[in-house]
C-alpha atoms as a PDB file:
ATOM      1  CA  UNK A   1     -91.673  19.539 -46.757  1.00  0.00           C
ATOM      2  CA  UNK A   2     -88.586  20.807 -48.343  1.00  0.00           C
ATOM      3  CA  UNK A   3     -85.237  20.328 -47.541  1.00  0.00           C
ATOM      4  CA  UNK A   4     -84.752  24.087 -46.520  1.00  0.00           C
ATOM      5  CA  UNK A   5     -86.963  23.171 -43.230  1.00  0.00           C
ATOM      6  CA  UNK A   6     -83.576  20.655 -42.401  1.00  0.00           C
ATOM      7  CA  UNK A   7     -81.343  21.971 -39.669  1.00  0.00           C
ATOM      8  CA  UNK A   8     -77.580  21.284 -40.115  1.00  0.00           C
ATOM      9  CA  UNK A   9     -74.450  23.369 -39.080  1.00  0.00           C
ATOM     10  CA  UNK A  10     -71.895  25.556 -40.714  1.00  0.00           C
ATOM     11  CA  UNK A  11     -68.806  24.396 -41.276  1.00  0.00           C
ATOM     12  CA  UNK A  12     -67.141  27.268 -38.644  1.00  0.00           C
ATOM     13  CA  UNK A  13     -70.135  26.447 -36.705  1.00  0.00           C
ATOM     14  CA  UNK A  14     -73.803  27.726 -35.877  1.00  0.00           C
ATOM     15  CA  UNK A  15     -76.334  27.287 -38.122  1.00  0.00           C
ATOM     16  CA  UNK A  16     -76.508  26.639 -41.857  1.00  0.00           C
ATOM     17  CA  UNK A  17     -80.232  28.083 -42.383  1.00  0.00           C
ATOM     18  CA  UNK A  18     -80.740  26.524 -45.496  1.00  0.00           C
ATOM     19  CA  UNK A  19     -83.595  28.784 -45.793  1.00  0.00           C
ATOM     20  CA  UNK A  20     -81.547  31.555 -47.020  1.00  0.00           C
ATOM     21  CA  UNK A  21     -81.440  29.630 -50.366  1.00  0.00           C
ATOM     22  CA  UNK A  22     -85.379  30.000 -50.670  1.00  0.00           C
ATOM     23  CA  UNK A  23     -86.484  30.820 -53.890  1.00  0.00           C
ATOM     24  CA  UNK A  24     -82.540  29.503 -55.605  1.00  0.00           C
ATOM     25  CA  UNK A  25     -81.244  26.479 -57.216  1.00  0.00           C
ATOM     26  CA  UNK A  26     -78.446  24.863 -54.779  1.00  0.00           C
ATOM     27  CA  UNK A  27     -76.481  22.224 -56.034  1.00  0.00           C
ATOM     28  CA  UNK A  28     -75.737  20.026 -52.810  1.00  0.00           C
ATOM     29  CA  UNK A  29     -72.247  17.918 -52.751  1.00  0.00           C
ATOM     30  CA  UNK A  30     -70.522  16.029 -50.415  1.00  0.00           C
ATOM     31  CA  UNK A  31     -67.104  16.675 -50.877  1.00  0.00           C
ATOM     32  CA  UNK A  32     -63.868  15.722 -49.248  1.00  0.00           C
ATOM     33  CA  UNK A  33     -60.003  17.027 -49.560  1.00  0.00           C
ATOM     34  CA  UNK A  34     -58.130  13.955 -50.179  1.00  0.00           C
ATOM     35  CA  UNK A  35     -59.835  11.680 -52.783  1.00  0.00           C
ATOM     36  CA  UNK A  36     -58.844  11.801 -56.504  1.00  0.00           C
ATOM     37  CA  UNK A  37     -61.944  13.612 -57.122  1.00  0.00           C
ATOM     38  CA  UNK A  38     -61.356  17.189 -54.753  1.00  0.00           C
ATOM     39  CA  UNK A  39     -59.799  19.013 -57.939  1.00  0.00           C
ATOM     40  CA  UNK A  40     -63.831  19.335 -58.877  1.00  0.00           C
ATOM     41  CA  UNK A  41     -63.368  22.356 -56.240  1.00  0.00           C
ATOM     42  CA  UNK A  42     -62.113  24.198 -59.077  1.00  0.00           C
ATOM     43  CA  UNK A  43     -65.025  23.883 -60.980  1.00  0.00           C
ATOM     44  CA  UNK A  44     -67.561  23.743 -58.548  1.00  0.00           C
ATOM     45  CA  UNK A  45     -66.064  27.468 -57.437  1.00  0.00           C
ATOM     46  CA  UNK A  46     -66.253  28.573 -61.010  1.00  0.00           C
ATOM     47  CA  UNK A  47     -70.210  27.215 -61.114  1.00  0.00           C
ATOM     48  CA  UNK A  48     -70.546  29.520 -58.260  1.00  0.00           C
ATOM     49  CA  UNK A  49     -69.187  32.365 -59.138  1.00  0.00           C
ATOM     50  CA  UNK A  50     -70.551  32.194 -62.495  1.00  0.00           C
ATOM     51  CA  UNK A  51     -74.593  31.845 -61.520  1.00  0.00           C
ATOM     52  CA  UNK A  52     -74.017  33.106 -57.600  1.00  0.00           C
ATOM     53  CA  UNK A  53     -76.214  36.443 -59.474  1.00  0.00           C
ATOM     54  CA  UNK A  54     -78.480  34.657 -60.257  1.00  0.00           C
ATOM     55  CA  UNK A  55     -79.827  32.957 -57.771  1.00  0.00           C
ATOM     56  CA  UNK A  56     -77.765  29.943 -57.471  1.00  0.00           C
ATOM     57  CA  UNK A  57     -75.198  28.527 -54.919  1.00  0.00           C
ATOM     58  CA  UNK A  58     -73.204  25.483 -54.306  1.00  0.00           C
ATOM     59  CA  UNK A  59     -73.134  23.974 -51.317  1.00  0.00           C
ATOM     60  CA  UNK A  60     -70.365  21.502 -49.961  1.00  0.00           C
ATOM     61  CA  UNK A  61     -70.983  18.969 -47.300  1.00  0.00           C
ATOM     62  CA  UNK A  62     -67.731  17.488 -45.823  1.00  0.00           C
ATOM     63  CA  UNK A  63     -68.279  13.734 -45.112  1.00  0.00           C
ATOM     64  CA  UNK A  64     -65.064  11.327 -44.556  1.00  0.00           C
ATOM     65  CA  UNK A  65     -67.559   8.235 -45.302  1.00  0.00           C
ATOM     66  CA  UNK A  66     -65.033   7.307 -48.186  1.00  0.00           C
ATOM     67  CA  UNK A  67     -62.198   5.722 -47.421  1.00  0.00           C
ATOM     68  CA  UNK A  68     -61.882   8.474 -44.571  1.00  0.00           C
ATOM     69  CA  UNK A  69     -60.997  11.124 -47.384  1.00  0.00           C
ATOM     70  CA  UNK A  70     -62.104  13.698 -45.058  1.00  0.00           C
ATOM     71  CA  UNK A  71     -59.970  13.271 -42.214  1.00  0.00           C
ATOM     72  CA  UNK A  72     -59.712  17.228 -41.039  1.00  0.00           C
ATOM     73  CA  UNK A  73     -61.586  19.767 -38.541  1.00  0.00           C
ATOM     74  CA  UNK A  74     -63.607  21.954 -39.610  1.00  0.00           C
ATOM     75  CA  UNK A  75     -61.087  24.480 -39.599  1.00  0.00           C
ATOM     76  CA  UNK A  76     -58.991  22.236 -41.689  1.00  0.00           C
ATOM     77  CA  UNK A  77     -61.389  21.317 -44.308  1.00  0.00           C
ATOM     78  CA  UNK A  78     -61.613  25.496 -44.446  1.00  0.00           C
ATOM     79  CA  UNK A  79     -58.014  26.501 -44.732  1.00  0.00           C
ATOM     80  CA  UNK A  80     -57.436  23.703 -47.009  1.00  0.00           C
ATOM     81  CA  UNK A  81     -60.525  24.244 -49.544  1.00  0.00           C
ATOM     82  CA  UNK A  82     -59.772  27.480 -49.289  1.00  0.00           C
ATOM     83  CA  UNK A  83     -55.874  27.931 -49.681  1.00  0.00           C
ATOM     84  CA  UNK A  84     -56.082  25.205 -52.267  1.00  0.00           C
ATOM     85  CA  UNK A  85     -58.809  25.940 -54.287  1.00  0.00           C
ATOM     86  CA  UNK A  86     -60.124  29.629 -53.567  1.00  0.00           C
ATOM     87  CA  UNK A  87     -63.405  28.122 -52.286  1.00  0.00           C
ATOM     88  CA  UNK A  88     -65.722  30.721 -52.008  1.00  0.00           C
ATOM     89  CA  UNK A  89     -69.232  28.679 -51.664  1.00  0.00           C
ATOM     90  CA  UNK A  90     -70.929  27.774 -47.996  1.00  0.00           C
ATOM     91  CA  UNK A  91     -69.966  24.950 -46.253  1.00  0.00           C
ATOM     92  CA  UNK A  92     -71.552  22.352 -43.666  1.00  0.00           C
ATOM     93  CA  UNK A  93     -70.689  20.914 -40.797  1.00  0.00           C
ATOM     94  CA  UNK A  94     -68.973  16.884 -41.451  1.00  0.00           C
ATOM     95  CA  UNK A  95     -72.008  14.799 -41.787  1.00  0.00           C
ATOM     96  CA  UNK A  96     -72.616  10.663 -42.879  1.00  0.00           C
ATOM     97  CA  UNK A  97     -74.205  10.632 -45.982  1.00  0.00           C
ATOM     98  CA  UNK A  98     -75.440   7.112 -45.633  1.00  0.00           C
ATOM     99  CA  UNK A  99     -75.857   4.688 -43.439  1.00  0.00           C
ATOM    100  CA  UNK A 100     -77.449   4.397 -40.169  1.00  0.00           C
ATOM    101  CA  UNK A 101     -76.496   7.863 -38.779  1.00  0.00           C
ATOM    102  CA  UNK A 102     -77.292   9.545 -42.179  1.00  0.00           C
ATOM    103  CA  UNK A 103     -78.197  13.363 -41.976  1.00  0.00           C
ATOM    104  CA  UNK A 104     -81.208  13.930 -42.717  1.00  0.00           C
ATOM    105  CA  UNK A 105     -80.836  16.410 -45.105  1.00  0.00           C
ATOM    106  CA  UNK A 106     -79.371  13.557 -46.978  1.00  0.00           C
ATOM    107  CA  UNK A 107     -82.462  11.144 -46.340  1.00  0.00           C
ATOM    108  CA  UNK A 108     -84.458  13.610 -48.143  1.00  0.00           C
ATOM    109  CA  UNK A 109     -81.580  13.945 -51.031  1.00  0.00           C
ATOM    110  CA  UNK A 110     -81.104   9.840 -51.650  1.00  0.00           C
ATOM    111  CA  UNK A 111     -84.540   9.218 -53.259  1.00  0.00           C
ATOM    112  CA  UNK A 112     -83.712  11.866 -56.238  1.00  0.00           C
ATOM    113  CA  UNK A 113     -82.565   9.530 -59.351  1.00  0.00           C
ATOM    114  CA  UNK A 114     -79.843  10.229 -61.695  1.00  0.00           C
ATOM    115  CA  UNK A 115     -79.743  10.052 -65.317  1.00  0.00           C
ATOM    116  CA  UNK A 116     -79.342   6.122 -64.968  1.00  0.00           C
ATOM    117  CA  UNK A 117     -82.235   5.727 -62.502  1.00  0.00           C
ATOM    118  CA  UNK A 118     -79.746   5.307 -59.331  1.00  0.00           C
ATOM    119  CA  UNK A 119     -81.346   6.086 -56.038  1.00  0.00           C
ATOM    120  CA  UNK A 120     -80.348   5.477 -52.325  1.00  0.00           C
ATOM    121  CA  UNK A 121     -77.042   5.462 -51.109  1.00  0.00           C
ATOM    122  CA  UNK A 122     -74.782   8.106 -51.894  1.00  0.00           C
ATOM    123  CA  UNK A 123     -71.519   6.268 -54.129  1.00  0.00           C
ATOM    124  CA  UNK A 124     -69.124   8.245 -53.633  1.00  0.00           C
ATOM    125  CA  UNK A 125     -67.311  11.653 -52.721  1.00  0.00           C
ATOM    126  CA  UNK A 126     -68.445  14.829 -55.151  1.00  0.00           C
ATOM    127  CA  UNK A 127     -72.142  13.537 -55.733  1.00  0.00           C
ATOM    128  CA  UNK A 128     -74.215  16.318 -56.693  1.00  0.00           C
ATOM    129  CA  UNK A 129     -77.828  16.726 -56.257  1.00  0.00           C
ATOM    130  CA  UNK A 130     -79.632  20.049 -57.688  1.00  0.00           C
ATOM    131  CA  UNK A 131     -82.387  21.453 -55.791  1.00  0.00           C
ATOM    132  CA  UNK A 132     -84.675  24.263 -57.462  1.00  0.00           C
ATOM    133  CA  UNK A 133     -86.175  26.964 -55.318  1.00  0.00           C
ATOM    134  CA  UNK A 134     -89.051  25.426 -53.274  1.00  0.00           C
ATOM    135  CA  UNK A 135     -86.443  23.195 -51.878  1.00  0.00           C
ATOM    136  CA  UNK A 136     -87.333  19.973 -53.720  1.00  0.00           C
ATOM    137  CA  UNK A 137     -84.502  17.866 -55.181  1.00  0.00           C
ATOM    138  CA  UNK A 138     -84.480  17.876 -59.036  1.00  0.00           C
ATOM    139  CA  UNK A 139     -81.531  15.866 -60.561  1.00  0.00           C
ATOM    140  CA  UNK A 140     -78.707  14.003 -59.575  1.00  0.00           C
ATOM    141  CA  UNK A 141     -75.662  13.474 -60.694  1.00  0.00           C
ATOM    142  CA  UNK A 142     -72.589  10.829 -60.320  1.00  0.00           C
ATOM    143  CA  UNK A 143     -69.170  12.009 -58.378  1.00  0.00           C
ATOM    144  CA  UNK A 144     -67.416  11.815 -62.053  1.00  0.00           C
ATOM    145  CA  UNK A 145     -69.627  14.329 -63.515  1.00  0.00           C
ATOM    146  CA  UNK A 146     -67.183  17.168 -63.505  1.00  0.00           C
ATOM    147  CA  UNK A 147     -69.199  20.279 -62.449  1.00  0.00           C
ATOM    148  CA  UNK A 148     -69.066  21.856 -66.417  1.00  0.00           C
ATOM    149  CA  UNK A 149     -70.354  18.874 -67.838  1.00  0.00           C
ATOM    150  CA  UNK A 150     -73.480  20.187 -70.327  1.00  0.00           C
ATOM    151  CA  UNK A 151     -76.205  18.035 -68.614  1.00  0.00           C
ATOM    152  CA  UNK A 152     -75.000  19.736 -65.507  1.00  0.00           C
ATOM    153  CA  UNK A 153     -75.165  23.020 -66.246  1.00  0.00           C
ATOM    154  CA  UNK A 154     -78.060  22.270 -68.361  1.00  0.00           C
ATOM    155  CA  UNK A 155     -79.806  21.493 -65.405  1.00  0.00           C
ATOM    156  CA  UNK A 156     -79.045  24.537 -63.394  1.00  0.00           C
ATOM    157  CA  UNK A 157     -80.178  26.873 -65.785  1.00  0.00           C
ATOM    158  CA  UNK A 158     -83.375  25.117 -66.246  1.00  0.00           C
ATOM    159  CA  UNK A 159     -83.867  25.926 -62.240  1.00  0.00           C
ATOM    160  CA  UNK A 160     -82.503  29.249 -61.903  1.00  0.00           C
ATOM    161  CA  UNK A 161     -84.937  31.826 -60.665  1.00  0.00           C
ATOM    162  CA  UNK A 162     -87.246  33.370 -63.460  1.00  0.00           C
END
């Protein structure tokens, strides 16, 4: 089952419909607008923007898991990502991304390892997980990797749609 067949909502509400990113690469991360990590928006926008053509998107998913880093509405977490940081790419509803009320879009995402064989729990905000196009998660990737690291976009390109 792929992670496309997970319901979650938009951040200005109804659906998500992960579906729509059939067939693309999506690179999931949790994200939040007061940690010392947000200023990835910038390059997490430009990622966007740069493959959006091809068939890839990003996809935030506000969680305040973190030392309550995401304290805002929905509306707030909008206005602010995209005031701030001209954030262009889809947004979800506020979600946990661990613990006993985890999503479960994110119980799928947890198992994928990163480069140093981590798994489970989520660390910390701005941890990105790629998926490819039949909705399987492919790498993973710590909250410092800054979204133009090489192994990063590396990645991506290897998934983009043929």
């Amino acid at each position: 089952m792929s992670v496309y067949e997970e319901e979650i909502g938009a951040l200005q509400g109804g659906p998500a419909d992960l579906r729509q990113y059939e067939g693309k690469a999506v690179l999931i991360v949790n994200v939040a607008s007061k940690c010392g990590l947000t200023p990835q928006y910038t390059g997490l926008e430009r990622l966007h923007e740069q493959y959006a053509e091809r068939g890839f998107s990003v996809l935030g998913v506000p969680c305040n898991q973190f030392m309550g880093q995401e304290p805002g509405t929905s509306q707030e977490i909008a206005e602010f990502c995209s005031a701030t940081y001209g954030v262009t790419f889809p947004m979800t509803e506020k979600v946990d991304v661990n613990g006993e009320h985890r999503h479960p879009l994110y119980a799928r995402l947890v198992g994928t390892p990163d480069a140093e064989g981590h798994t489970g729990d989520i660390r910390w905000n701005f941890e990105k997980i790629l998926i490819d196009g039949s909705g399987s998660p492919v790498a993973r990737f710590s909250p410092q990797t800054e979204p133009d690291a090489p192994e990063l976009v590396a990645a991506i390109e290897k998934h983009l749609p043929r």
